[in-house]
Protein backbone atom coordinates (compact mmCIF):
# COMPACT_ATOMS: atom_id res chain seq x y z
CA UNK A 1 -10.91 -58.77 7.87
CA UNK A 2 -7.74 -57.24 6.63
CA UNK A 3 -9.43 -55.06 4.14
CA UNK A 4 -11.73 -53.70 6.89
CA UNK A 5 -9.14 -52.67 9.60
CA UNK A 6 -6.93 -51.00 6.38
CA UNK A 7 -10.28 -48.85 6.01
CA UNK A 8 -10.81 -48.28 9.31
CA UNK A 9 -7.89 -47.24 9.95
CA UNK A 10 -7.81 -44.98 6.84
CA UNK A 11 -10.91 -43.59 7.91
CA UNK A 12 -9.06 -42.47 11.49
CA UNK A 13 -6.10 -40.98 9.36
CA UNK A 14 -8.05 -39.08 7.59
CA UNK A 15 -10.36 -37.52 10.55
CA UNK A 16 -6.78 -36.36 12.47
CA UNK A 17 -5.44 -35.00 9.58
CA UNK A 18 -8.87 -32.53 9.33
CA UNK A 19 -8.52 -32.31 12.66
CA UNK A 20 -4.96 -31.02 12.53
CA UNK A 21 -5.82 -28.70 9.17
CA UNK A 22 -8.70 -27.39 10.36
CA UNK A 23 -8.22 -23.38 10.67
CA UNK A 24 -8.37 -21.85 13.30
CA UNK A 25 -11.07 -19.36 14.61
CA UNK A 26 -10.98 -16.44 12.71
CA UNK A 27 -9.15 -13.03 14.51
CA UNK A 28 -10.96 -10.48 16.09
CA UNK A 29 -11.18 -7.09 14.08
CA UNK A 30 -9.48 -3.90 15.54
CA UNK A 31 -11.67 -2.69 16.98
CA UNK A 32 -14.83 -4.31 19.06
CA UNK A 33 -17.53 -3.75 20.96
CA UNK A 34 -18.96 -6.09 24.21
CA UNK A 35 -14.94 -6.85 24.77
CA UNK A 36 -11.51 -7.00 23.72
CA UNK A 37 -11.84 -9.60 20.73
CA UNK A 38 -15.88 -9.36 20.97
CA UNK A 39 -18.20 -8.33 18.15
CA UNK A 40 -15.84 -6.53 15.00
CA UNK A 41 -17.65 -2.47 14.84
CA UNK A 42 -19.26 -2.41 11.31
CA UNK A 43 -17.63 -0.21 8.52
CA UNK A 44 -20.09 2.48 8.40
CA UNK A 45 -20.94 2.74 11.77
CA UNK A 46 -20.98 6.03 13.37
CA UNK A 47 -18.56 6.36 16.46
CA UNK A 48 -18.90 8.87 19.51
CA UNK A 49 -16.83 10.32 22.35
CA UNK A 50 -17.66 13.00 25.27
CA UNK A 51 -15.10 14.53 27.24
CA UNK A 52 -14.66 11.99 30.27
CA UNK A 53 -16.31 13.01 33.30
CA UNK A 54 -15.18 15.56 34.99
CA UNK A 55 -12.22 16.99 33.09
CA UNK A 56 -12.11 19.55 30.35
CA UNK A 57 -10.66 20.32 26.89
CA UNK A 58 -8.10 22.73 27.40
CA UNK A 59 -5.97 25.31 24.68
CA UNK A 60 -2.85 26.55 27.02
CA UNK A 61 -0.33 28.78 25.89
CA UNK A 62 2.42 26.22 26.84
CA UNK A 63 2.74 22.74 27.88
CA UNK A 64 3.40 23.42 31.15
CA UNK A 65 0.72 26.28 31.76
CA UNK A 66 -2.06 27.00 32.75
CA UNK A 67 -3.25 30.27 31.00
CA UNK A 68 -5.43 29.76 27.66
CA UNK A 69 -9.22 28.30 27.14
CA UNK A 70 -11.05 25.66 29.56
CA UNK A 71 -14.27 23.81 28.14
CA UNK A 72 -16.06 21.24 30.32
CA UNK A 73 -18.04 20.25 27.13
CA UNK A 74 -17.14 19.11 24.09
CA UNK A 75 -17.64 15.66 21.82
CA UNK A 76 -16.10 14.21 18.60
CA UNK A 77 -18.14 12.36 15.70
CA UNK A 78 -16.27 9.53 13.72
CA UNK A 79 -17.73 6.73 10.84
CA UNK A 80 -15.59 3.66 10.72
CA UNK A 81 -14.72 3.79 6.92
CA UNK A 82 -12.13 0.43 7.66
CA UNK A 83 -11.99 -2.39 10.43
CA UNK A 84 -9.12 -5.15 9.13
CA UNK A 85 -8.53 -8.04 11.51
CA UNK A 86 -5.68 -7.80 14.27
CA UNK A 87 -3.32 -6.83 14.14
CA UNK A 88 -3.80 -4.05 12.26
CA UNK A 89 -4.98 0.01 11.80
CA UNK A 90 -8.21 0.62 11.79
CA UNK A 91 -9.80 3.79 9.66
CA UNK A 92 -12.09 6.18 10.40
CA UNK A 93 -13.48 9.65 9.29
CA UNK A 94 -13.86 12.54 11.92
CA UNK A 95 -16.93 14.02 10.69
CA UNK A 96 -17.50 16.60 13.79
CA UNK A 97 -15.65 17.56 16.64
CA UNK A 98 -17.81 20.32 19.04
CA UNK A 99 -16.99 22.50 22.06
CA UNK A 100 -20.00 24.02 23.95
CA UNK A 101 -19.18 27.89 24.10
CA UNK A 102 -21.54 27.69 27.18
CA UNK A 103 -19.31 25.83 29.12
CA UNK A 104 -15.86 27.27 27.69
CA UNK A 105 -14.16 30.20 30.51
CA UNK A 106 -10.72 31.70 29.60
CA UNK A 107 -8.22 33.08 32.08
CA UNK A 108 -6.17 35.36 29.80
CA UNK A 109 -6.09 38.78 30.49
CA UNK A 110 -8.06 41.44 28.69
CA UNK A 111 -10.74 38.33 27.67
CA UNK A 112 -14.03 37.96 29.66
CA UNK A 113 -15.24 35.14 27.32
CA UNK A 114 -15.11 32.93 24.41
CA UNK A 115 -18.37 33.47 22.11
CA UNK A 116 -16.98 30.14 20.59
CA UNK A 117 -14.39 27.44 19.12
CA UNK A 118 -14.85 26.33 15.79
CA UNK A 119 -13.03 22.87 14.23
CA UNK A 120 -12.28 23.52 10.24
CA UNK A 121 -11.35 21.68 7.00
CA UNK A 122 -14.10 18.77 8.46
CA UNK A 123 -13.77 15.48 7.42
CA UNK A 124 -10.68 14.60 8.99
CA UNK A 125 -8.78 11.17 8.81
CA UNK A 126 -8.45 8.78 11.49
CA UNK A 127 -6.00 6.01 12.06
CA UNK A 128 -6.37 3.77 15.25
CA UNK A 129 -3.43 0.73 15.63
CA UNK A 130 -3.34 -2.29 17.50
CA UNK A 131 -1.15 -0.84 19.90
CA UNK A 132 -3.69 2.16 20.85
CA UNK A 133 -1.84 4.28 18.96
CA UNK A 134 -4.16 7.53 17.25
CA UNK A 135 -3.78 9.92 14.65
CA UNK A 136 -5.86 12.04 13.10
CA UNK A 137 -4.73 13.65 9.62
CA UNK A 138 -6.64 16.24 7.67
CA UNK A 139 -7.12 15.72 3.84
CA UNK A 140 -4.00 16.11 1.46
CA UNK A 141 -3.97 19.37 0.50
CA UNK A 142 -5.45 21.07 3.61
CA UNK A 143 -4.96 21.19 7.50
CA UNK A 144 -6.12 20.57 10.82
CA UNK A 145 -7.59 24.13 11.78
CA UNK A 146 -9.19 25.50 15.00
CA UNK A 147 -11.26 28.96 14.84
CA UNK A 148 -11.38 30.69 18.17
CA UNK A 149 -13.61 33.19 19.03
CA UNK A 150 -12.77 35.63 21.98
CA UNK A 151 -14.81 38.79 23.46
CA UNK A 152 -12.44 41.18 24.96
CA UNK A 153 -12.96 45.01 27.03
CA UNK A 154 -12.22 46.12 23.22
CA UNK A 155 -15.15 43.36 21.68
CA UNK A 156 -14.54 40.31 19.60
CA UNK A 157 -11.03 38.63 18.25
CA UNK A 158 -11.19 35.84 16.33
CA UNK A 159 -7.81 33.67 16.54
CA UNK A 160 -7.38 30.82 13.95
CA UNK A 161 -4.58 27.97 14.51
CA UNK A 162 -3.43 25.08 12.56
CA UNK A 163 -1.63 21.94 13.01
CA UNK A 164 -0.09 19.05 10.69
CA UNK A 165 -1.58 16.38 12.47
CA UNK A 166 -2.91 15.26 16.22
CA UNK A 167 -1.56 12.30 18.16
CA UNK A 168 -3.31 10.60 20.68
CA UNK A 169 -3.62 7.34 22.81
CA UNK A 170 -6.57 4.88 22.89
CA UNK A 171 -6.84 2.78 26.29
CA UNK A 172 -9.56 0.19 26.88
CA UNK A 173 -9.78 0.54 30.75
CA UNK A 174 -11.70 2.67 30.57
CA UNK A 175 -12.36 3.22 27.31
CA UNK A 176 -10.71 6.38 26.63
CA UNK A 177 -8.87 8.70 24.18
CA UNK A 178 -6.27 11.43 25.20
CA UNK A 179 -4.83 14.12 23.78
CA UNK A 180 -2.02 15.92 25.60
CA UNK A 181 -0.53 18.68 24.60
CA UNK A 182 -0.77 18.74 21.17
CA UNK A 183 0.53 22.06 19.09
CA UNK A 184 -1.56 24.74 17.06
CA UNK A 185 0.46 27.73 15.56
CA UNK A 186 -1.69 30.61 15.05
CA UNK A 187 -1.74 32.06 11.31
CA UNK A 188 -3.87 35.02 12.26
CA UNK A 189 -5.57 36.96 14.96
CA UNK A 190 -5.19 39.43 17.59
CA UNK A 191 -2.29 40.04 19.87
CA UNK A 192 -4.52 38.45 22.90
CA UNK A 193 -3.88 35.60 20.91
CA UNK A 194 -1.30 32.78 21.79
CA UNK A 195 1.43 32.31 19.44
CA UNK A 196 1.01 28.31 20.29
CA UNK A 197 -1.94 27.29 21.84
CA UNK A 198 -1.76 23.11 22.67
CA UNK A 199 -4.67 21.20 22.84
CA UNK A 200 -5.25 18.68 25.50
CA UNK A 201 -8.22 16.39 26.37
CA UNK A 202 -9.75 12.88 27.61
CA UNK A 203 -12.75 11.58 25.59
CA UNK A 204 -14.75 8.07 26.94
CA UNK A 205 -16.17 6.25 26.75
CA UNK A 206 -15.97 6.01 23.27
CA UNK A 207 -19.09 4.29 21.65
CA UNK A 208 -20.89 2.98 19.21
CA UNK A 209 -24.80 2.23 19.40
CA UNK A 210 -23.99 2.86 23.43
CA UNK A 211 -21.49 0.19 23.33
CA UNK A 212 -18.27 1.05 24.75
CA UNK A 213 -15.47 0.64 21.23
CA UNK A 214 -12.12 -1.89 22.29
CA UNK A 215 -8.94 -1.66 20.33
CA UNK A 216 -7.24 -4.98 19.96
């Protein structure tokens, strides 16, 4: 009788202590689709973003004006190329990044339209953190470039900028990314050109497979 409740309670010892070992569900990835900590978004999946409705994409000639390029259309293109568990950075590559010419209107004087806006140097790099924190980087070696395209009274100008890096911020509300103000220097072009032109936008909901992407 002794034997059995020694084994018994042997048995009971050893079920707590797998109970009390057992690890813990595993974390949720970065980034996610259905929710925050839902399904982890496959490496190699292939990420989108419109501008959100009803703003534009805008290239000022200062921060605090409101003279430069307005386009009411315009997406980026991104593949997930890393997706760690959270807290972390996730990776991606920015394969295209489009503004519709149709929709673009400038305000400067001596311009009466912009034929287009071209983004260079394509793929760029991508870093997304835990805290919502983006940056996009272009390959060592090269730069972030923007090719703008202007018809004039006199005809075209073609203005080309360039910029170390862009910062922007993710936010799941709504499932967003922002750019505000961020600085391109021109290295060539007219004199209708800015010297600075900074870059500002909203993009959401940003998707993959039409689900709406979650940074965790």
């Amino acid at each position: 009788m002794r034997t059995r409740s020694l084994l018994v309670l042997a048995a009971t010892a050893g079920a707590l202590a797998l109970t009390v070992t057992a690890p813990a569900s595993a974390a949720s990835a970065v980034l996610t689709t259905g929710s925050t900590g839902g399904t982890a978004v496959a490496v190699g999946a292939t990420v989108t973003a419109p501008l959100a409705s009803g703003t534009a994409a805008t290239f000022y000639s200062s921060t605090t004006g409101t003279s430069g390029i307005k386009c009411t259309k315009s997406q980026f293109t991104a593949t997930v190329t890393d997706n760690p568990p959270a807290p972390g950075t996730a990776s991606e590559s920015v394969t295209a990044h489009t503004f519709d010419p149709t929709t673009c209107t400038s305000n400067v004087s001596g311009v009466t339209g912009v034929n287009g806006i071209t983004i260079d140097h394509l793929p760029y790099n991508a870093t997304v953190s835990s805290g919502g924190t983006l940056q996009v980087l272009p390959p060592s070696g090269s730069t972030i470039q923007s090719t703008v395209s202007l018809r004039t009274l006199l005809g075209s100008v073609t203005c080309v900028y360039q910029a170390a890096s862009l910062n922007g911020t993710a936010d799941n509300t709504d499932g967003s990314i922002t750019f505000t103000n961020q600085q391109f220097t021109k290295i060539s072009g007219s004199s209708l050109c800015f010297a600075s032109a900074y870059f500002s936008g909203k993009y959401a909901p940003v998707t993959t497979g039409g689900n709406q992407v979650y940074v965790n």
